[in-house]
C-alpha atoms as a PDB file:
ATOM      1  CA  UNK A   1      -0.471  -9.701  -0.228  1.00  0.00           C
ATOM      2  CA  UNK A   2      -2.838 -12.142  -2.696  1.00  0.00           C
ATOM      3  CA  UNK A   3      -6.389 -12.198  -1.209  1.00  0.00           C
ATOM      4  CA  UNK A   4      -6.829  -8.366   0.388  1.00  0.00           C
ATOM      5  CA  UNK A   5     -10.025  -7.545  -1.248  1.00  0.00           C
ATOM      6  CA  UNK A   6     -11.533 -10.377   0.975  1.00  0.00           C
ATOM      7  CA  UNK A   7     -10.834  -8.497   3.873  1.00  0.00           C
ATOM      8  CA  UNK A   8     -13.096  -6.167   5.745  1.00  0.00           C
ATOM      9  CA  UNK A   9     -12.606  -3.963   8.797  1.00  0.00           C
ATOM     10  CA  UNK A  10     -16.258  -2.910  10.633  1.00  0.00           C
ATOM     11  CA  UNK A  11     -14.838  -0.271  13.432  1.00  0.00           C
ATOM     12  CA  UNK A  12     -17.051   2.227  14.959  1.00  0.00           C
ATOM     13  CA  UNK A  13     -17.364   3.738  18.538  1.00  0.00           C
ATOM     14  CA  UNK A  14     -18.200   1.413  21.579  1.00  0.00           C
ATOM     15  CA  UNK A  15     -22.124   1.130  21.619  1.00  0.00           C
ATOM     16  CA  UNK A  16     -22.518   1.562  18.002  1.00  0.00           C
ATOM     17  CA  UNK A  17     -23.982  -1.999  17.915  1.00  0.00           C
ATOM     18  CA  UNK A  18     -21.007  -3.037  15.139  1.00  0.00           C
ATOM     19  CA  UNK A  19     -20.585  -7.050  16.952  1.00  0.00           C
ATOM     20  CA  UNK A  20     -24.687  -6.951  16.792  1.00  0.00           C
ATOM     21  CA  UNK A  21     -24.601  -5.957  12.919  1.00  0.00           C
ATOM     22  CA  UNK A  22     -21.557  -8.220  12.101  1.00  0.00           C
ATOM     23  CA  UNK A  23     -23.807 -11.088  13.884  1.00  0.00           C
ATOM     24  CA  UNK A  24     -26.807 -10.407  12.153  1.00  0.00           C
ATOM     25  CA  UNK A  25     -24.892 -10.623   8.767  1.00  0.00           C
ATOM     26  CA  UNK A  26     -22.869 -13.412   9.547  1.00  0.00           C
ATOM     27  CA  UNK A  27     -26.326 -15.583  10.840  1.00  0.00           C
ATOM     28  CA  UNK A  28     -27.875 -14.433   7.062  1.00  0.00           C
ATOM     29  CA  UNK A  29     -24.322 -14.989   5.496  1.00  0.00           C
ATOM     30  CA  UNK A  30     -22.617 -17.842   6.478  1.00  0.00           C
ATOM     31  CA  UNK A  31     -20.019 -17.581   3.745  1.00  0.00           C
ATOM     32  CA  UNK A  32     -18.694 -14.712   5.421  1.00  0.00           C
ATOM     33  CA  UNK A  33     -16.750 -14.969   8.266  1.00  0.00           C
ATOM     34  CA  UNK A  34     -15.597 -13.123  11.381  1.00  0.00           C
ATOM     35  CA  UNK A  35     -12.183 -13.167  12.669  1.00  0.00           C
ATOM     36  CA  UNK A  36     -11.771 -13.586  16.719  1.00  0.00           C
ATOM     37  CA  UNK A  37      -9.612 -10.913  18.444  1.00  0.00           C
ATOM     38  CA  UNK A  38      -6.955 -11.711  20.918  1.00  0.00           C
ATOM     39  CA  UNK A  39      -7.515  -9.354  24.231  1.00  0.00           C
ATOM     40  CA  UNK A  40      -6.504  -8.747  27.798  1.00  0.00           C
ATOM     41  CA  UNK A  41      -9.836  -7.559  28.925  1.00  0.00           C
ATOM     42  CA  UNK A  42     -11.402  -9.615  31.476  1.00  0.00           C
ATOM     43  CA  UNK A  43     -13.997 -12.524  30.282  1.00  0.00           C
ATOM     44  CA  UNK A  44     -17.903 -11.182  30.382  1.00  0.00           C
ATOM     45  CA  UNK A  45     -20.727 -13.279  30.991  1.00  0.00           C
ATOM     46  CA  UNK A  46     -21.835 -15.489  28.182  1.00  0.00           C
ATOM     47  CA  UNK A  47     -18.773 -14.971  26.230  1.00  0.00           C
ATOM     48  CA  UNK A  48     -16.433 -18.167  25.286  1.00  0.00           C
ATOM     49  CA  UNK A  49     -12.411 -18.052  25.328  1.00  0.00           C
ATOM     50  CA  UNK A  50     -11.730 -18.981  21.430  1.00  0.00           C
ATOM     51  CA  UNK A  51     -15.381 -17.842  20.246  1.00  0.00           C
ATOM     52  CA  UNK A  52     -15.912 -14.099  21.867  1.00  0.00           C
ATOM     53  CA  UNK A  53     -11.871 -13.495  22.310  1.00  0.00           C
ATOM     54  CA  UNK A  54      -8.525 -15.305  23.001  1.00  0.00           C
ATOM     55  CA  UNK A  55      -8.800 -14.047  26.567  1.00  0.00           C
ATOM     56  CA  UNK A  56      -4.601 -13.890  27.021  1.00  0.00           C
ATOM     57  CA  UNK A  57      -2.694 -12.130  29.995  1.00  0.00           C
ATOM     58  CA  UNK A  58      -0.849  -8.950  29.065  1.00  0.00           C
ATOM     59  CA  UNK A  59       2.286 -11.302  29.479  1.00  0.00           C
ATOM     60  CA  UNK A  60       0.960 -13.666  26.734  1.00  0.00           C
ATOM     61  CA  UNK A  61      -0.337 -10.587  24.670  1.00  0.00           C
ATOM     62  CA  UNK A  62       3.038  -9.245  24.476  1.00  0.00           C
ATOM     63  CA  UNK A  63       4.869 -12.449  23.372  1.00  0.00           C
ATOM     64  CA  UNK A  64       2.822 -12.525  20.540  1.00  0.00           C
ATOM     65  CA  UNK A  65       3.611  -9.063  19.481  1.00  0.00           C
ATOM     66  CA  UNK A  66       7.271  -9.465  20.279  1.00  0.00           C
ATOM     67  CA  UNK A  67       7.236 -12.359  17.994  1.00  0.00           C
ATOM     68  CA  UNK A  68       5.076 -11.191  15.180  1.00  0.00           C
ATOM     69  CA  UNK A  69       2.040 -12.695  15.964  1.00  0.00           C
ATOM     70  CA  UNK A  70      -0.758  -9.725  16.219  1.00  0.00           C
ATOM     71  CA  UNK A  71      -1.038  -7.451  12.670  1.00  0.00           C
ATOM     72  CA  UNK A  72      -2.813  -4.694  14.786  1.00  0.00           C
ATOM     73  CA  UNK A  73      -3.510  -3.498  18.630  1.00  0.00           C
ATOM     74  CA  UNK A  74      -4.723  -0.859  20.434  1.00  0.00           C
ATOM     75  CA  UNK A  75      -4.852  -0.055  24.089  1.00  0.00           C
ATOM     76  CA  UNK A  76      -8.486   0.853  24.970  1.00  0.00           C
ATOM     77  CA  UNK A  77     -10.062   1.325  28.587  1.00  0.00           C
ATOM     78  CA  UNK A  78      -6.480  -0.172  30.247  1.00  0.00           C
ATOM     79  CA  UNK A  79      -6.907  -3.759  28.105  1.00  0.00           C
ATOM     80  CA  UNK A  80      -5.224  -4.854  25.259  1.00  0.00           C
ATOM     81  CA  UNK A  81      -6.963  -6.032  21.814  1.00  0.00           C
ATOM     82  CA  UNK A  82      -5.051  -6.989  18.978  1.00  0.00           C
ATOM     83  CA  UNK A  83      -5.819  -9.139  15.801  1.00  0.00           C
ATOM     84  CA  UNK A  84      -4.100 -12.654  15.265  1.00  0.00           C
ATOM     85  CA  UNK A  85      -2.366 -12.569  12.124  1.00  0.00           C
ATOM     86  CA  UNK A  86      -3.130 -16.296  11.393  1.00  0.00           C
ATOM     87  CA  UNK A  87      -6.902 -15.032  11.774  1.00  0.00           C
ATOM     88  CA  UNK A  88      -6.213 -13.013   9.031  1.00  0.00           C
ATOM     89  CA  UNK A  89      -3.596 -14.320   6.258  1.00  0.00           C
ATOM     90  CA  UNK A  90      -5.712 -18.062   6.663  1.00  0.00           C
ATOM     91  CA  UNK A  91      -8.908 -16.589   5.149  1.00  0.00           C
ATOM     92  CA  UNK A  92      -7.093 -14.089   2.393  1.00  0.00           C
ATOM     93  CA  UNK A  93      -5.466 -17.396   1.438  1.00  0.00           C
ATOM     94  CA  UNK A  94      -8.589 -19.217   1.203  1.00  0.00           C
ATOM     95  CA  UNK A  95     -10.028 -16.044  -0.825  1.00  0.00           C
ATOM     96  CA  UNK A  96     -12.967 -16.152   2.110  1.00  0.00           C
ATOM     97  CA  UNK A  97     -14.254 -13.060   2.989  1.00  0.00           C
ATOM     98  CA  UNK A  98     -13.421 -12.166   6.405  1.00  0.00           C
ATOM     99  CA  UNK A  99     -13.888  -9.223   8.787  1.00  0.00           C
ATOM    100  CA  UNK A 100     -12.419  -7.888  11.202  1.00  0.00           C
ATOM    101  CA  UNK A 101     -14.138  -5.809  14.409  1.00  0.00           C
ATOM    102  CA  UNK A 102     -11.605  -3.515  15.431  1.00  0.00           C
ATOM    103  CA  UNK A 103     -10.867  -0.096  16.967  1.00  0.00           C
ATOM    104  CA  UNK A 104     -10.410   3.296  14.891  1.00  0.00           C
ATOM    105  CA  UNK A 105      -6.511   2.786  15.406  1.00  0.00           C
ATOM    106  CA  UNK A 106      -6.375  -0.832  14.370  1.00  0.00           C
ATOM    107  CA  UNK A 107      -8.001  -0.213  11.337  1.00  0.00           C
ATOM    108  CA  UNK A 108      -5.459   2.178  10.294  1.00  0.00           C
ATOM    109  CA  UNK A 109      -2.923  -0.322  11.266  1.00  0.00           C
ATOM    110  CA  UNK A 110      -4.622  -3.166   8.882  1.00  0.00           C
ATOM    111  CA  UNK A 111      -5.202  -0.325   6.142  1.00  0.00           C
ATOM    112  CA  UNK A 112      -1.488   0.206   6.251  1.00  0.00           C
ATOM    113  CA  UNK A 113      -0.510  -3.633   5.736  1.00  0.00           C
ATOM    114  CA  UNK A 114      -3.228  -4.840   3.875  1.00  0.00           C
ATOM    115  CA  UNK A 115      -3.908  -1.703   1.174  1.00  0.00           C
ATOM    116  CA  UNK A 116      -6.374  -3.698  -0.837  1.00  0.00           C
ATOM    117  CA  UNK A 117      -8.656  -4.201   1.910  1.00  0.00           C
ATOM    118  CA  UNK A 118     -11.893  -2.260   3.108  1.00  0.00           C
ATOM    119  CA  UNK A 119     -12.645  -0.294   6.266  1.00  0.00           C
ATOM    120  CA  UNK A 120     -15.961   0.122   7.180  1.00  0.00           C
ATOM    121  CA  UNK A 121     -17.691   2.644   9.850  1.00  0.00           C
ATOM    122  CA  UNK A 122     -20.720   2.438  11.437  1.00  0.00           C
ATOM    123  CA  UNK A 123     -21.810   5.598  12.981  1.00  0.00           C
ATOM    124  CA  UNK A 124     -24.538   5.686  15.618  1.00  0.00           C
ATOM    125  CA  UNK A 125     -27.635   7.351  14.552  1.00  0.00           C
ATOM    126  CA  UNK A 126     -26.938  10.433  16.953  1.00  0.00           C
ATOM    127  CA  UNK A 127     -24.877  11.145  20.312  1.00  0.00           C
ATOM    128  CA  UNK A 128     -27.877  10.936  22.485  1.00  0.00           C
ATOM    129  CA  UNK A 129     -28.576   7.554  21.500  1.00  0.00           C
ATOM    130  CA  UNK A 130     -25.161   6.477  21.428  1.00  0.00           C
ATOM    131  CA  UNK A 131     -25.079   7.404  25.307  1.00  0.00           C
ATOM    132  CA  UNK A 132     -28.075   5.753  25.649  1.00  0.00           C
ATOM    133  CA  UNK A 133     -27.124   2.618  24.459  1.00  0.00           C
ATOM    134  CA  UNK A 134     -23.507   2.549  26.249  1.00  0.00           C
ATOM    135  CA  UNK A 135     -25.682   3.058  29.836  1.00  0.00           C
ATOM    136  CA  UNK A 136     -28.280   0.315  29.032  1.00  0.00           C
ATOM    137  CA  UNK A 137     -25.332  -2.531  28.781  1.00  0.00           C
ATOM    138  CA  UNK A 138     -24.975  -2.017  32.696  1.00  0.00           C
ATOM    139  CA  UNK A 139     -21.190  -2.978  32.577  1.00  0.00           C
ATOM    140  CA  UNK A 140     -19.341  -0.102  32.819  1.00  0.00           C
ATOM    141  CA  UNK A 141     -19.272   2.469  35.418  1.00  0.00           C
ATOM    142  CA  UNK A 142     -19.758   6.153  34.908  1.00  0.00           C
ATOM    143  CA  UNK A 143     -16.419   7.119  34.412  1.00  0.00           C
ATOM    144  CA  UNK A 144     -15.982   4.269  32.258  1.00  0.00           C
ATOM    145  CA  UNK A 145     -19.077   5.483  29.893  1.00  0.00           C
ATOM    146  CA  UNK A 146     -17.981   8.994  30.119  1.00  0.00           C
ATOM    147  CA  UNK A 147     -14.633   7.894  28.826  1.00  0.00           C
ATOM    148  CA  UNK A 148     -16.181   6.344  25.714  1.00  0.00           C
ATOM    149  CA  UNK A 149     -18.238   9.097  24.909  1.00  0.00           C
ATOM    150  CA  UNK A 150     -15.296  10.792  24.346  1.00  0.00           C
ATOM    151  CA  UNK A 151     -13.169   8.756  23.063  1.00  0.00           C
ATOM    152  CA  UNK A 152     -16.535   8.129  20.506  1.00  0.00           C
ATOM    153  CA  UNK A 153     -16.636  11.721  18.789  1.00  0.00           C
ATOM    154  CA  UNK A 154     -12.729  11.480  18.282  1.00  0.00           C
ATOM    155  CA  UNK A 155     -13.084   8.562  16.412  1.00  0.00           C
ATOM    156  CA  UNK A 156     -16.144   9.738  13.972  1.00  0.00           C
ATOM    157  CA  UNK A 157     -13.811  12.631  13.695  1.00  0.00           C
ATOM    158  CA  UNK A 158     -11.156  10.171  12.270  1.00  0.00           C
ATOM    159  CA  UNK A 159     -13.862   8.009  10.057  1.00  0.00           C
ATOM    160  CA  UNK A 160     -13.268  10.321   7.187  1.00  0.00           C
ATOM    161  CA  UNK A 161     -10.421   8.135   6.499  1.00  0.00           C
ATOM    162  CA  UNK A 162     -12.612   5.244   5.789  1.00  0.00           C
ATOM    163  CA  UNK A 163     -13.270   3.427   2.420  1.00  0.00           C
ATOM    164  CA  UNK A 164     -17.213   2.992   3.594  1.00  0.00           C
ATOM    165  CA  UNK A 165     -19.935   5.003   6.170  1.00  0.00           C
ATOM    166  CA  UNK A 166     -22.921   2.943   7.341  1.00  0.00           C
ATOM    167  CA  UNK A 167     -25.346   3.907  10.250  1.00  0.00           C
ATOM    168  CA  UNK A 168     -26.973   1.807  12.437  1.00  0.00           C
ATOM    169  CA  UNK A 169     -30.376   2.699  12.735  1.00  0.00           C
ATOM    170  CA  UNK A 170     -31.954  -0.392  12.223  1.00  0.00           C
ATOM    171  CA  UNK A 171     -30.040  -3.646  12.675  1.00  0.00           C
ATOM    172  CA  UNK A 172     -31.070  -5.709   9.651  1.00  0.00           C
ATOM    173  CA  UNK A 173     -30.825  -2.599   7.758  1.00  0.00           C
ATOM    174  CA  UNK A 174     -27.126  -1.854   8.435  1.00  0.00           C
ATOM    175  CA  UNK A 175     -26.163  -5.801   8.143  1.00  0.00           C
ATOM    176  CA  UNK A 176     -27.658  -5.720   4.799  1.00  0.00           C
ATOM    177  CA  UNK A 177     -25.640  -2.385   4.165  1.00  0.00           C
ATOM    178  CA  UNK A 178     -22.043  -3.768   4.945  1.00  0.00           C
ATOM    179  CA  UNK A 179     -23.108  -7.642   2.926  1.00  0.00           C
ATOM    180  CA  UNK A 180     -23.887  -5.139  -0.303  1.00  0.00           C
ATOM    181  CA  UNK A 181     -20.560  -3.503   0.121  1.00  0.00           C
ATOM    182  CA  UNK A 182     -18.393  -6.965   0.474  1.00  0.00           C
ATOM    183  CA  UNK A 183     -20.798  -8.016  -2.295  1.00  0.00           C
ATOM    184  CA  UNK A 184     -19.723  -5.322  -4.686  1.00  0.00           C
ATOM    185  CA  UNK A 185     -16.145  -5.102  -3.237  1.00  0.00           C
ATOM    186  CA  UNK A 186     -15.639  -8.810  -4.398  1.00  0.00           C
ATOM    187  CA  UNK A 187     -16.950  -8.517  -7.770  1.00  0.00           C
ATOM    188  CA  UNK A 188     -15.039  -5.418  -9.035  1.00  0.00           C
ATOM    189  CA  UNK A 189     -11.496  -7.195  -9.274  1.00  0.00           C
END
């Protein structure tokens, strides 16, 4: 489809900080933009229906699938997230750069009907501080975080698969990583 090289996947494993970077480089970027994910996972504090997520019910997440609505899902922690393809196909067409925060599986999903596009993975700086920052959030039980941990060295395992490797060390750093590589993405067609 016209328009792939402005899109950008940023996946990574849950406490990586990937919606922090993506923030930071969308608050020193504003011509980039962020697409919002559809998901089934219950509404967090702070977080808006329409800015954060389309909050839907795992009814209305399946009517969108069923009808061709949602160009990637995956099933994580019992809750469905998925990406809207109007999100998507309105910013290729406007030849915006757009990105997409998405799980390992998703992004292999997007790779495969988008080819021109570019996946991105942020990496934690180590395990131990990966764990570290999953605990600090204070929203998930222990058998929740435990779950993620694993489900976290699967997906590095995977990442080889990926067009680009950042880590996220330092915030600004790793924003300023990903904006060079949609920087130099954009210019080489």
């Amino acid at each position: 489809m016209q328009g792939e090289k402005y899109l950008f996947v940023v996946s990574g494993p849950s406490g990586t900080g990937k919606d922090t970077v993506v923030s930071q480089l969308l608050k020193k970027h504003p011509e980039v933009h962020k697409t919002v994910s559809a998901t089934t996972r219950a509404m967090r504090e702070g977080e808006t229906n329409g800015v954060s997520y389309y909050f839907l019910t795992k009814d209305q997440f399946r009517s969108e699938l069923e009808a061709g609505g949602i160009v990637e899902h995956t099933c994580y922690c019992e809750n469905y997230y998925g990406t809207l393809r109007s999100e998507v196909e309105r910013y290729m067409m406007e030849q915006t750069p757009v990105i997409l925060v998405i799980e390992v599986e998703g992004a292999g999903n997007i790779k495969r009907l988008y080819p021109d596009s570019t996946t991105i993975f942020v990496l934690p700086p180590d395990m131990k501080e990966l764990e570290h920052r999953l605990r600090c959030r204070g929203t998930e039980s222990e058998e929740v975080i435990e779950k993620r941990l694993r489900r976290a060295e699967t997906e590095i395992a995977l990442s080889a698969d990926y067009d680009e490797h950042v880590v996220n060390d330092v915030v600004d750093t790793c924003a300023d990583q990903i904006y060079s590589i949609i920087q130099d993405r954009l210019v080489r067609d």
